[in-house]
Protein backbone atom coordinates (compact mmCIF):
# COMPACT_ATOMS: atom_id res chain seq x y z
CA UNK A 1 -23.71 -9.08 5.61
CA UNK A 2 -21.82 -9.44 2.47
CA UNK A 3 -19.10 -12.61 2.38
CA UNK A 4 -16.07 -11.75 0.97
CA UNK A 5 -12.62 -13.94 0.48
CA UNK A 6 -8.87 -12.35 1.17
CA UNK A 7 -6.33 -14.17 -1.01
CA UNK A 8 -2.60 -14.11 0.73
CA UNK A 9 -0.80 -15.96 -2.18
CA UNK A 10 -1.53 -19.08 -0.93
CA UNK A 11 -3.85 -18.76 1.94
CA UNK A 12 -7.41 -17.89 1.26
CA UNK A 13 -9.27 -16.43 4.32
CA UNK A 14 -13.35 -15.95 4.43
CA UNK A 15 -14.64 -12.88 6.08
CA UNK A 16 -17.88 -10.90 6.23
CA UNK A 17 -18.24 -7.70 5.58
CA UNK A 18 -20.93 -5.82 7.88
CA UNK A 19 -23.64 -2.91 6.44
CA UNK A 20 -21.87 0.10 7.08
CA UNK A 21 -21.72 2.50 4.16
CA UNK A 22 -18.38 1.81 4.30
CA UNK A 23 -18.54 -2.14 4.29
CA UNK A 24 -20.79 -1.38 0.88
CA UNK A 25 -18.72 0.71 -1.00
CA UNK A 26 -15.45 -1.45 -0.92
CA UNK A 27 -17.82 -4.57 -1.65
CA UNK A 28 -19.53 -2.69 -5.12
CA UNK A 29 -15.67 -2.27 -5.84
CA UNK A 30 -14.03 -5.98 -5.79
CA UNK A 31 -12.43 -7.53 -7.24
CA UNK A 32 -9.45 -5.19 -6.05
CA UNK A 33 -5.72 -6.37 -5.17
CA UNK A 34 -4.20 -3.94 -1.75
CA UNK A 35 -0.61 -4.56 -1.35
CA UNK A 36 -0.43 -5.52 2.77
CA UNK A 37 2.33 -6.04 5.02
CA UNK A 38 1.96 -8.40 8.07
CA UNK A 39 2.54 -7.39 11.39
CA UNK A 40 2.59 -9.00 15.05
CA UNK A 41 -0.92 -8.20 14.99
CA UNK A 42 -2.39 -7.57 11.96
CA UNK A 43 -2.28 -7.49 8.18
CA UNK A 44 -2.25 -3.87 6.87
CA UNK A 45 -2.26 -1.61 3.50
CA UNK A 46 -3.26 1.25 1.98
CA UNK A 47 -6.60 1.50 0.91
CA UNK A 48 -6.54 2.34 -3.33
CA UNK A 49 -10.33 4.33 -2.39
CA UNK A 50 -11.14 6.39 0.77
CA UNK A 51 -14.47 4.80 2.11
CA UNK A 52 -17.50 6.67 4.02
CA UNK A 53 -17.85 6.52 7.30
CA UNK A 54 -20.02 7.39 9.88
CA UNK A 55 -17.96 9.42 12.43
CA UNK A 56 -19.71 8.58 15.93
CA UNK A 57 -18.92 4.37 15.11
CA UNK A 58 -14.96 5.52 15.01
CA UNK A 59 -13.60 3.70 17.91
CA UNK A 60 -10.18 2.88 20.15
CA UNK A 61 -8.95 -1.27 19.44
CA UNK A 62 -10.23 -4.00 17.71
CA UNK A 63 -11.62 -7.50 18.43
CA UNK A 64 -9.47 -10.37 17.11
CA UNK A 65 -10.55 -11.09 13.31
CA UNK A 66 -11.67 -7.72 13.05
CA UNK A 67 -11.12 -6.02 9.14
CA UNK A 68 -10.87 -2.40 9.71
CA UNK A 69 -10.93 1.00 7.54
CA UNK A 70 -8.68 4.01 9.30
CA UNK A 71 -10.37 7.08 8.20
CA UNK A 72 -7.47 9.39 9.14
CA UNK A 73 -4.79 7.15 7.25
CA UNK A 74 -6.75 5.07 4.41
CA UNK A 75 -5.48 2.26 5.37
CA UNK A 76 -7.00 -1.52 5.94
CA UNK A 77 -6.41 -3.71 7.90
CA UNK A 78 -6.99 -7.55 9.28
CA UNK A 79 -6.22 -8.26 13.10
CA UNK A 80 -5.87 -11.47 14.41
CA UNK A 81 -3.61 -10.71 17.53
CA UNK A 82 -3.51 -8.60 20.82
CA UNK A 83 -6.95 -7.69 21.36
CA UNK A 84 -6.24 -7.03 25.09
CA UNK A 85 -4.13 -3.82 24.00
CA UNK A 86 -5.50 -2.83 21.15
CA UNK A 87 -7.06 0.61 23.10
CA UNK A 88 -4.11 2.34 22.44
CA UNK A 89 -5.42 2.48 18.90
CA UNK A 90 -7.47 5.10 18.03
CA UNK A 91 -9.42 5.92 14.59
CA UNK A 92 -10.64 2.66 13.97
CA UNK A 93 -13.99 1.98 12.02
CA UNK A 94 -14.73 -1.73 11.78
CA UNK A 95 -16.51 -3.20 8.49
CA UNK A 96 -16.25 -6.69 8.81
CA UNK A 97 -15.02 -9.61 10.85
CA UNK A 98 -13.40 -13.00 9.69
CA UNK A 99 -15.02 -16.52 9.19
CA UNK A 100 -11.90 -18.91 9.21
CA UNK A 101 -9.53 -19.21 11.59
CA UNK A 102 -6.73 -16.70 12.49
CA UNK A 103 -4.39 -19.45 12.90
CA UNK A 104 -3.83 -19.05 9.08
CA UNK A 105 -3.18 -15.27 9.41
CA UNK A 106 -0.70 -15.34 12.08
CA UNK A 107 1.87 -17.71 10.18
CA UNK A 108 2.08 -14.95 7.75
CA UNK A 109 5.03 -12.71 7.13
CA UNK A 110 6.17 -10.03 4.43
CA UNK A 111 4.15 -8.79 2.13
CA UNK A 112 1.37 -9.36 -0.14
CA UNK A 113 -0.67 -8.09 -3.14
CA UNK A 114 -4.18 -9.60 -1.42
CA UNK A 115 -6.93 -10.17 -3.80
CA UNK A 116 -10.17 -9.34 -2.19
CA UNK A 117 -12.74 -11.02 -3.84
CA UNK A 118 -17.30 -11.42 -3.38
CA UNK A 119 -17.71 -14.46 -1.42
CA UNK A 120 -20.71 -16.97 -1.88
């Protein structure tokens, strides 16, 4: 596990980032800044690197707090809502999950230049 921290101007939110190949090669690349727009359910942006993956651990939905990489779009994302229909989402690859609380994430709105940064 590798601890990262996702700066939203003012809100700082601590994650970890899991040992996919994936989950590795973003990490040997921070400090980065993704411009992200939040949703109803998530925080997303395009990825400035496509990541590897391992095909057979693409899945439908996400867990709430999940940070995922869409292979098919480049794109990254943080989900803190609507777990319980998330299935209708396909080409997801998970490579982390977050520490804090998602309370944080859903008060967000707009858009942000997020600095992802190594944790401690």
């Amino acid at each position: 596990m590798r601890p990262i921290v996702m700066h939203f101007g003012d809100v700082a939110i601590s994650a970890q980032l899991n040992d996919s190949a994936a989950a590795h090669a973003l990490f040997t690349r921070l400090p980065m800044v993704i411009p992200m727009s939040a949703s109803s359910v998530g925080i997303c942006g395009a990825a400035p690197l496509e990541l590897p993956v391992d095909f057979a651990r693409i899945h439908r939905g996400w867990t709430n707090g999940d940070v995922n990489y869409n292979p098919a779009s480049g794109w990254l994302a943080v989900f803190f809502d609507d777990e319980e229909n998330s299935q209708r989402y396909g080409d997801q690859f998970t490579i982390g999950h977050i520490e804090s609380s998602l309370t944080q994430l859903r008060a967000l709105a707009g858009s942000y230049d997020v600095v992802i940064e190594a944790g401690r």
